[in-house]
PDB file of N, CA and C in Angstrom:
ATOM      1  N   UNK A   1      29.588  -9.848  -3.477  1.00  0.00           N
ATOM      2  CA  UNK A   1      28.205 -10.207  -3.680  1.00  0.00           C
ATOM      3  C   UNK A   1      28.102 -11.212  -4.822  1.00  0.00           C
ATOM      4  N   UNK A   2      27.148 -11.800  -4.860  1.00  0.00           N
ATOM      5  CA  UNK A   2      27.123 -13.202  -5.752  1.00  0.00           C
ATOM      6  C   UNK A   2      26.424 -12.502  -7.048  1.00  0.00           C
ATOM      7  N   UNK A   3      26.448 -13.360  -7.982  1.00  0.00           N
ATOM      8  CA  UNK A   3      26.086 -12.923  -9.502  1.00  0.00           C
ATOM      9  C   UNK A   3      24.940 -13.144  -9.520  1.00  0.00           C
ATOM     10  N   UNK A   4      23.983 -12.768 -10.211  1.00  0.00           N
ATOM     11  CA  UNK A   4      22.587 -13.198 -11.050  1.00  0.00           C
ATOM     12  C   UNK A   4      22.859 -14.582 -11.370  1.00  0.00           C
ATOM     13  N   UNK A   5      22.005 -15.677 -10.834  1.00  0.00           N
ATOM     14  CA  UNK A   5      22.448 -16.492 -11.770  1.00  0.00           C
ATOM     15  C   UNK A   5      23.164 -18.006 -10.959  1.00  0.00           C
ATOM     16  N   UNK A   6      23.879 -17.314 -10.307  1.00  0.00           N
ATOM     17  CA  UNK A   6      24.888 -17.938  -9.273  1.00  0.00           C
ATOM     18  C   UNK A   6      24.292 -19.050  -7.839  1.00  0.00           C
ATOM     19  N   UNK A   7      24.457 -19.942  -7.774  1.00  0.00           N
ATOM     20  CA  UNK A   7      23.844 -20.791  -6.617  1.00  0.00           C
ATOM     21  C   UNK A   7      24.617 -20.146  -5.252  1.00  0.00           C
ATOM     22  N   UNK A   8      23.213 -20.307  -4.167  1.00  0.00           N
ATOM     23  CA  UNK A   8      23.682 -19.586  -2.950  1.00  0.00           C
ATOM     24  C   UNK A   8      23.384 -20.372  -2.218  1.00  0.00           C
ATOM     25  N   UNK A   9      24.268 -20.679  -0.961  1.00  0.00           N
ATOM     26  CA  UNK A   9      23.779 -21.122   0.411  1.00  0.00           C
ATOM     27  C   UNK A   9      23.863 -20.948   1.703  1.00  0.00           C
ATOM     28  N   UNK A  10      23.426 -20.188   2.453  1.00  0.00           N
ATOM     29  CA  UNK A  10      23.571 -18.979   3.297  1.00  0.00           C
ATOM     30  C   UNK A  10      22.588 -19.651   4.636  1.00  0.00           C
ATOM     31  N   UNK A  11      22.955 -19.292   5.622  1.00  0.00           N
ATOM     32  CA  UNK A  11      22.141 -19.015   6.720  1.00  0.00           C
ATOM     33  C   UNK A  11      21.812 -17.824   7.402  1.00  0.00           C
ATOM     34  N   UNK A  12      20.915 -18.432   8.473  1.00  0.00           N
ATOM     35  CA  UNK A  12      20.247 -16.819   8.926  1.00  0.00           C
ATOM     36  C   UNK A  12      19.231 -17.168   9.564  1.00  0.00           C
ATOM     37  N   UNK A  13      17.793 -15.909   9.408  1.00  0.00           N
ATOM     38  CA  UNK A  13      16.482 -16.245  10.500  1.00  0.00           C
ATOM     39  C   UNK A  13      15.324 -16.511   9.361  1.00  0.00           C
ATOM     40  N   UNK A  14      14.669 -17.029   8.921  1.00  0.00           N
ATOM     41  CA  UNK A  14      13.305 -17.138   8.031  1.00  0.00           C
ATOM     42  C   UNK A  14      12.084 -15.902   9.126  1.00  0.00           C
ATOM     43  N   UNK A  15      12.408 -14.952   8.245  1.00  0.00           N
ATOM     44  CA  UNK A  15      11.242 -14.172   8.439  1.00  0.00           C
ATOM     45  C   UNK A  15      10.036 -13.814   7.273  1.00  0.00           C
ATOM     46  N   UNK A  16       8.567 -13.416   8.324  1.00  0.00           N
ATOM     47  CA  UNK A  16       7.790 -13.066   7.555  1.00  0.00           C
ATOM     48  C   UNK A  16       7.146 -11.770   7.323  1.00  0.00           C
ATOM     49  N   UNK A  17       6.674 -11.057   6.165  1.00  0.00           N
ATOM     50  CA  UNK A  17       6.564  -9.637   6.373  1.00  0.00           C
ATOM     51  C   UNK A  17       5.459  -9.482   5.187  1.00  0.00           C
ATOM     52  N   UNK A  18       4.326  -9.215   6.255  1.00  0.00           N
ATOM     53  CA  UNK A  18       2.899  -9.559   5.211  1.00  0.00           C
ATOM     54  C   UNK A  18       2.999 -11.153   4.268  1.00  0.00           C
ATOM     55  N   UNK A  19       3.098 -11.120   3.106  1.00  0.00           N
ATOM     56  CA  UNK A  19       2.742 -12.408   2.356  1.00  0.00           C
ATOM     57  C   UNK A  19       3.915 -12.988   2.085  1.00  0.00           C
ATOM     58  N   UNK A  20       5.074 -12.017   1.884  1.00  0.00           N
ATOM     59  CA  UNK A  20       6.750 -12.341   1.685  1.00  0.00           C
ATOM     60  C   UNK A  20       7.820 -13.000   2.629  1.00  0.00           C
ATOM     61  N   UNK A  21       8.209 -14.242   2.272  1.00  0.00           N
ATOM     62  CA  UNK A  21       9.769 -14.525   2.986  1.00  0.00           C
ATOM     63  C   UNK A  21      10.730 -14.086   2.852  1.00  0.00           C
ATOM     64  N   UNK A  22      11.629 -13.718   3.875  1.00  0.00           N
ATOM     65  CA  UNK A  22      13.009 -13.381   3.735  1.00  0.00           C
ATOM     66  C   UNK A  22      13.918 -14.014   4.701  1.00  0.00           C
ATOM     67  N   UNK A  23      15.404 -14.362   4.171  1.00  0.00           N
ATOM     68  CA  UNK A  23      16.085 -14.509   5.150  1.00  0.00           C
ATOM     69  C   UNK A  23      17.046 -13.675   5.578  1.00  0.00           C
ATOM     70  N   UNK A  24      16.728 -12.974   6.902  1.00  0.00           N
ATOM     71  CA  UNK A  24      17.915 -12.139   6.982  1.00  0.00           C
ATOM     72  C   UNK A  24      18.905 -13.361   7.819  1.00  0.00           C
ATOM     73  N   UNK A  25      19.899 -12.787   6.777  1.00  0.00           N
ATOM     74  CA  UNK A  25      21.246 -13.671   6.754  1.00  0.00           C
ATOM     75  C   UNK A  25      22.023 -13.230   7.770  1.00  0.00           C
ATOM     76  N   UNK A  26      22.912 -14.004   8.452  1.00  0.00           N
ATOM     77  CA  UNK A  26      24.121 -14.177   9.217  1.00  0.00           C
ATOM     78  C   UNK A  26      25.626 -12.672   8.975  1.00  0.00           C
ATOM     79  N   UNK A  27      25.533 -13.081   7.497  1.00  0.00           N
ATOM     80  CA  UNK A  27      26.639 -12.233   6.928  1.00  0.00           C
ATOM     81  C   UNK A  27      26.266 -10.863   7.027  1.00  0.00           C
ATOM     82  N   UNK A  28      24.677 -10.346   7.071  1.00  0.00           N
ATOM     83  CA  UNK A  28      24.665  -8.987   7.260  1.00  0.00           C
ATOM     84  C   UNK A  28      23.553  -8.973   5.671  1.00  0.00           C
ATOM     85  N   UNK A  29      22.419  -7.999   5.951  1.00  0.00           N
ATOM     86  CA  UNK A  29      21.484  -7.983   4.357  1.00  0.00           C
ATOM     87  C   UNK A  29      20.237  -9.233   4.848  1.00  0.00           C
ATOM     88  N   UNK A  30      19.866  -8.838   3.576  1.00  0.00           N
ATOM     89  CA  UNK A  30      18.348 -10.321   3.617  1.00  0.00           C
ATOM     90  C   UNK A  30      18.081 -10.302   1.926  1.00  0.00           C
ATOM     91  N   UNK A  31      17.882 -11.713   2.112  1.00  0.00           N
ATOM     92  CA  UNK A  31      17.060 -12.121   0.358  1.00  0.00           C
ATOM     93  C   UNK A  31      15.849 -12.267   0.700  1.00  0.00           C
ATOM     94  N   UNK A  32      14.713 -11.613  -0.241  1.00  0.00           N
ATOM     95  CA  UNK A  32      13.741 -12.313  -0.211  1.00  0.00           C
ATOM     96  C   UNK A  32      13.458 -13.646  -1.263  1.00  0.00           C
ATOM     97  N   UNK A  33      12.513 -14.573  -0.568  1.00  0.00           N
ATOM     98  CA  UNK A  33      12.533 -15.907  -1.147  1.00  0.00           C
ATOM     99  C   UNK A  33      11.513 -16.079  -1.835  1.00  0.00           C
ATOM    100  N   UNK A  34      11.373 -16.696  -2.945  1.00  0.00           N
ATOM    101  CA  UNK A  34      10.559 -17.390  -3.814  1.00  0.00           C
ATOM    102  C   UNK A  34      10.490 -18.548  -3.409  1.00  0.00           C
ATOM    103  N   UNK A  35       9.469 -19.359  -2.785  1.00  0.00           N
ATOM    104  CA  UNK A  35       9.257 -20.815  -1.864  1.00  0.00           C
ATOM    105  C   UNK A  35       8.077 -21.192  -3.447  1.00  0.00           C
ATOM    106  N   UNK A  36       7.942 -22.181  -3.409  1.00  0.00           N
ATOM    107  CA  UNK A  36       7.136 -23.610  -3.685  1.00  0.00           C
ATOM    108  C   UNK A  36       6.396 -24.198  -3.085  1.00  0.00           C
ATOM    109  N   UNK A  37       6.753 -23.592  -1.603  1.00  0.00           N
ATOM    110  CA  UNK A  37       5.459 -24.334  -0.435  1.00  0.00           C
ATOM    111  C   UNK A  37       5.833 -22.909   0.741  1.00  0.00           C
ATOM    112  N   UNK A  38       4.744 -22.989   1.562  1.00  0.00           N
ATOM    113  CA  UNK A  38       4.784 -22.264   2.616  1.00  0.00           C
ATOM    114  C   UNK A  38       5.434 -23.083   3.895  1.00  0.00           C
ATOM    115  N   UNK A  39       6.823 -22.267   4.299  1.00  0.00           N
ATOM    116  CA  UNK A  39       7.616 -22.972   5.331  1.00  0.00           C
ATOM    117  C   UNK A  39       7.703 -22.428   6.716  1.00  0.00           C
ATOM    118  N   UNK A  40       5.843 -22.981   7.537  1.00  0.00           N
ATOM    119  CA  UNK A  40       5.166 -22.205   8.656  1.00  0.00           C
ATOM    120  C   UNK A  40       6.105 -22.767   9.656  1.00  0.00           C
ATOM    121  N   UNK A  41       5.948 -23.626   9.955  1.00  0.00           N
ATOM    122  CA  UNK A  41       7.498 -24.239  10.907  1.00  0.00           C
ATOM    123  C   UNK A  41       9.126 -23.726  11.470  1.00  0.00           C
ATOM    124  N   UNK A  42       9.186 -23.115  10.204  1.00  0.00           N
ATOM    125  CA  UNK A  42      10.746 -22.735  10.096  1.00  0.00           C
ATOM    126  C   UNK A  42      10.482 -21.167  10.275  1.00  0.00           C
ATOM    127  N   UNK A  43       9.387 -20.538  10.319  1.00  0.00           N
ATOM    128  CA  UNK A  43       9.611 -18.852  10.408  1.00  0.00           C
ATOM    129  C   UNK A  43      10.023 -18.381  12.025  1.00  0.00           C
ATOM    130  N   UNK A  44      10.904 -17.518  11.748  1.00  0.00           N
ATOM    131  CA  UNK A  44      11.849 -17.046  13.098  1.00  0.00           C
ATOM    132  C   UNK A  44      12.659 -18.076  13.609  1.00  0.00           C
ATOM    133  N   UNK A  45      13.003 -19.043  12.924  1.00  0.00           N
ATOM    134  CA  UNK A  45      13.885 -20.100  13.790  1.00  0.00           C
ATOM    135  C   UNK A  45      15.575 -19.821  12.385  1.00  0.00           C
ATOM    136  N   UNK A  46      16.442 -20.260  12.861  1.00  0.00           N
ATOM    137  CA  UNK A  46      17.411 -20.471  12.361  1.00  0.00           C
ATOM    138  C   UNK A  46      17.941 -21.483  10.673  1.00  0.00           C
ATOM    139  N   UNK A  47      17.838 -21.333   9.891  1.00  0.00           N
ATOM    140  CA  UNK A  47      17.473 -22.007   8.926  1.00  0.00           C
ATOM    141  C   UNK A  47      18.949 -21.797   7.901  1.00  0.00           C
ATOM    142  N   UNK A  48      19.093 -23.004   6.640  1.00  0.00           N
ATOM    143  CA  UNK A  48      20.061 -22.562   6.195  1.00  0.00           C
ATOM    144  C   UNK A  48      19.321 -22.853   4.564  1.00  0.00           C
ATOM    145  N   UNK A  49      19.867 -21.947   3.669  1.00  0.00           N
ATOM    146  CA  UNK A  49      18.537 -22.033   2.738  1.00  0.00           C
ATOM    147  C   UNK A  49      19.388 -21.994   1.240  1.00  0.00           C
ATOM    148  N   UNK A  50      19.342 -22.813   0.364  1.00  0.00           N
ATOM    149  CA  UNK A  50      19.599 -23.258  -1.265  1.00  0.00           C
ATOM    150  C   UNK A  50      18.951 -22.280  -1.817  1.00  0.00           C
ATOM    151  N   UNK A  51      19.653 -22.038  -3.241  1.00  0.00           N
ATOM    152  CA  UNK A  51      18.620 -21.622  -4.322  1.00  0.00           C
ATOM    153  C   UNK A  51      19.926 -21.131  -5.180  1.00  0.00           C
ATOM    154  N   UNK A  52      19.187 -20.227  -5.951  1.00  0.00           N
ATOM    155  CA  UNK A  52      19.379 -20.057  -7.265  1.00  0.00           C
ATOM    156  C   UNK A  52      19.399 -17.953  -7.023  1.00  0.00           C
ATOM    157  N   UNK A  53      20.144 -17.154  -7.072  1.00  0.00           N
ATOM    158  CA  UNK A  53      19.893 -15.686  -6.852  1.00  0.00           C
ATOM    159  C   UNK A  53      19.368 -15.327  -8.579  1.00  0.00           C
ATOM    160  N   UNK A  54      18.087 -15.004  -8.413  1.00  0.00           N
ATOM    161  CA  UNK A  54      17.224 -14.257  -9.820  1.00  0.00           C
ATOM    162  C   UNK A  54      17.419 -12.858 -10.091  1.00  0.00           C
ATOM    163  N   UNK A  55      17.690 -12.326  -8.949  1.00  0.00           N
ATOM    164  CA  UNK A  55      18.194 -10.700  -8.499  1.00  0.00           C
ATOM    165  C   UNK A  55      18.904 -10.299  -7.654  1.00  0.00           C
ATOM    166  N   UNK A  56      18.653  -9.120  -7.786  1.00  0.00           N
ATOM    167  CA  UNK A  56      20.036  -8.670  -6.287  1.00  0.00           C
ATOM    168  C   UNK A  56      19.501  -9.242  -5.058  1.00  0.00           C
ATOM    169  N   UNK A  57      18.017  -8.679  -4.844  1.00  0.00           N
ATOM    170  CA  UNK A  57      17.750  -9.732  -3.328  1.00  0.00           C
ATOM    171  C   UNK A  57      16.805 -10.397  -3.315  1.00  0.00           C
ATOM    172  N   UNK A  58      16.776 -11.188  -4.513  1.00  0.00           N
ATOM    173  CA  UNK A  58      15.830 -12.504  -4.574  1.00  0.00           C
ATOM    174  C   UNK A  58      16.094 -14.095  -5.032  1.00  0.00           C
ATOM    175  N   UNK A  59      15.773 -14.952  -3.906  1.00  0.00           N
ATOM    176  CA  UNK A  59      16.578 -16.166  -4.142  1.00  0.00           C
ATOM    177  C   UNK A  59      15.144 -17.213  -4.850  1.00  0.00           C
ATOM    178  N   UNK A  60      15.690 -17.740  -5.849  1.00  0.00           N
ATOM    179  CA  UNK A  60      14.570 -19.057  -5.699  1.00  0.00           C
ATOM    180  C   UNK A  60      15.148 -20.152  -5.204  1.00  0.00           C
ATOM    181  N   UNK A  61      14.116 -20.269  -4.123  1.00  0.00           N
ATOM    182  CA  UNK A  61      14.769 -21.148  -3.211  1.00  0.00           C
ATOM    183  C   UNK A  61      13.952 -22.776  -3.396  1.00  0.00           C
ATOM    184  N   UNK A  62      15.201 -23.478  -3.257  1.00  0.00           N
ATOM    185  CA  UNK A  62      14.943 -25.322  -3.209  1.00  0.00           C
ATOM    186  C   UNK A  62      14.960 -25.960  -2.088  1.00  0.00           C
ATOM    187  N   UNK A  63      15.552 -25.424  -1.064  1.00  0.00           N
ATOM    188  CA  UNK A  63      15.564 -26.025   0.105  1.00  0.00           C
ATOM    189  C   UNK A  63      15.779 -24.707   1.479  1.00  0.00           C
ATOM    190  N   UNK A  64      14.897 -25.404   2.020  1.00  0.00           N
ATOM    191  CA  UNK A  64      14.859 -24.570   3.356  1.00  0.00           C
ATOM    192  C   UNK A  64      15.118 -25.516   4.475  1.00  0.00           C
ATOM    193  N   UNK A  65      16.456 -25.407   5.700  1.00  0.00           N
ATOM    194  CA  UNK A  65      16.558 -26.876   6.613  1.00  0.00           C
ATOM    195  C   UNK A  65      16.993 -26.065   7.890  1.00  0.00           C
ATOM    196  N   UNK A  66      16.298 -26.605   8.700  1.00  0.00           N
ATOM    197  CA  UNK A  66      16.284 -26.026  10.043  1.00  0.00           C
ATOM    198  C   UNK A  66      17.938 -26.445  10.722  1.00  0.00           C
ATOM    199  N   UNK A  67      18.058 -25.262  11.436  1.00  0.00           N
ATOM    200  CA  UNK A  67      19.632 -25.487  11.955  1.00  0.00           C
ATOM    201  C   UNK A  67      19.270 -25.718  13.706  1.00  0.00           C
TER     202      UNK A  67
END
């Protein structure tokens, strides 16, 4: 598992659950995301997603890019 702290870049599905993003990932688990913009386009589609891990399952994320 990656550190606090540590840059991540992972793929998976962009899901939504009430007001929160998450990606459940490929490898198995889900982060939820801290976005900057709302990414209505990309929810339930395949996505591969940047950031920064703030916690065990929270990414701040910089980029979200459709696969």
């Amino acid at each position: 598992m990656a550190e606090i702290g540590s840059r991540i870049d992972e793929t998976g599905t962009l899901v939504r659950d009430g007001g929160a993003f998450y990606l459940r990932r490929d490898a198995g688990g889900r982060y939820q995301l801290e976005l900057l913009r709302t990414p209505v386009d990309e929810v339930e589609k395949r996505v591969r997603v940047g950031g920064t891990l703030i916690d065990a399952d929270l990414v701040d994320a910089d980029s979200i890019v459709l696969l």
